[in-house]
Protein backbone atom coordinates (compact mmCIF):
# COMPACT_ATOMS: atom_id res chain seq x y z
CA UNK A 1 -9.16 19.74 26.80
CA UNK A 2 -12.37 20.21 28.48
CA UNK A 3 -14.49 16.65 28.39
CA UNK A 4 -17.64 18.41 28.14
CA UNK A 5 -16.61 20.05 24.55
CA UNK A 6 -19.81 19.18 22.65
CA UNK A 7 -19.65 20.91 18.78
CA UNK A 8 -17.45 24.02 18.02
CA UNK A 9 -19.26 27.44 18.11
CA UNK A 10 -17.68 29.22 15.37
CA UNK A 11 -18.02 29.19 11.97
CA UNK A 12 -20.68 26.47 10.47
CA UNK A 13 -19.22 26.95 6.97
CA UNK A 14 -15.76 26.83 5.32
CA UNK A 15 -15.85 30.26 3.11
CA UNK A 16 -13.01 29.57 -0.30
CA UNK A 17 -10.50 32.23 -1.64
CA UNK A 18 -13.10 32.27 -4.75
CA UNK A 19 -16.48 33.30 -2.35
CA UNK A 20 -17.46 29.64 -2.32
CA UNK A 21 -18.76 28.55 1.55
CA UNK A 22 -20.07 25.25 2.04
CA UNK A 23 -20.78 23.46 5.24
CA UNK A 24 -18.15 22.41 7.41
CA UNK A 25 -17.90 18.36 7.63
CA UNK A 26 -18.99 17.23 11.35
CA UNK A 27 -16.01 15.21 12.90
CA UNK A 28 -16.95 11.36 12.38
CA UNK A 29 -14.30 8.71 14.14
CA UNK A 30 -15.01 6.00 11.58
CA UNK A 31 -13.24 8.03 9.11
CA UNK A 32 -9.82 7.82 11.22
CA UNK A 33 -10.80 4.08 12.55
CA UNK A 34 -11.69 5.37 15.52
CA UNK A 35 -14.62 3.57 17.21
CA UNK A 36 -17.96 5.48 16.44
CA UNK A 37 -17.72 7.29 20.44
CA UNK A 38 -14.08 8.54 20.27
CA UNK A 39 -13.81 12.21 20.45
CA UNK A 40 -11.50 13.98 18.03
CA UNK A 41 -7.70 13.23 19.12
CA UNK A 42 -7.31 16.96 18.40
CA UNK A 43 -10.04 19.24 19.40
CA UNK A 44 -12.09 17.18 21.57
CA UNK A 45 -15.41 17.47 20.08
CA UNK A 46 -17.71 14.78 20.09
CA UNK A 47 -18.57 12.78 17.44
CA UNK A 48 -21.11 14.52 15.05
CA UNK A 49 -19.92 17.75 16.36
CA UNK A 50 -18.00 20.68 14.24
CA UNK A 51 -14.36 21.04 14.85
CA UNK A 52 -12.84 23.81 16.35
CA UNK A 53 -10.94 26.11 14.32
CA UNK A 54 -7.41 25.39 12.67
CA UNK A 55 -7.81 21.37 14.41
CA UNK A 56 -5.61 19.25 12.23
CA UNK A 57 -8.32 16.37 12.17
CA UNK A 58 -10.81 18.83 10.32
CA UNK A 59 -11.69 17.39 6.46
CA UNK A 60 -12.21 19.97 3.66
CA UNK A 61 -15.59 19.62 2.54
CA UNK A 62 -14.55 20.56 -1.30
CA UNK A 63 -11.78 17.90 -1.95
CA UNK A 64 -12.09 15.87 1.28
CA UNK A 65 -7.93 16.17 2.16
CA UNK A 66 -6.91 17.70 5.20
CA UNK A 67 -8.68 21.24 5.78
CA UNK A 68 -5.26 22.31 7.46
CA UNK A 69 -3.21 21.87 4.51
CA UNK A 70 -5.59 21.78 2.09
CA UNK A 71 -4.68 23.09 -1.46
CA UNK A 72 -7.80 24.21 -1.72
CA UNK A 73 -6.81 27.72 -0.35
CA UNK A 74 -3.25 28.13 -2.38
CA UNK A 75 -3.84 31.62 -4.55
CA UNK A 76 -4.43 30.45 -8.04
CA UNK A 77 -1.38 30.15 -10.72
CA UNK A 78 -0.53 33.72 -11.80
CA UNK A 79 0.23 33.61 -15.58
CA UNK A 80 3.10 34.98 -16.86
CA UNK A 81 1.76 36.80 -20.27
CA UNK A 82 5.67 37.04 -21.89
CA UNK A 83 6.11 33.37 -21.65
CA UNK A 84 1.68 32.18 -21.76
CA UNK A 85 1.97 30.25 -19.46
């Protein structure tokens, strides 16, 4: 990882299966008990900065899990009309 990686260029927003974008949460190191100048263990950005895209440390800004696996983005329940529900 380069040391010098300062924020993440890319996307400022995290854009929902449903249209929904809202800003992307900025990496913060107190949230993994990390003191407050430790770079993200995955991406490198500093603290403050936006991840980089698909980094396992990034936090989804709707439900605050893990962006990575966040259920956030699962395709709603399809409902079977024969059985409703």
């Amino acid at each position: 990882m380069d040391a010098e990686v300062g924020t993440c260029e890319g996307e400022a927003g995290v854009r929902y299966p449903d249209g929904t974008v809202l800003p992307a949460v900025r990496y913060d190191p107190r949230k993994l008990h990390f003191p407050g100048w430790f770079r993200c263990p995955d991406c490198n950005v500093a603290p403050g900065a936006r991840h980089h895209d698909n980094c396992d440390q990034e936090i989804c800004p709707r439900c605050g899990g893990q962006l990575l696996s966040c259920p956030c983005f699962d395709p709603p329940e399809q409902v079977d009309p024969t059985t409703r529900g």
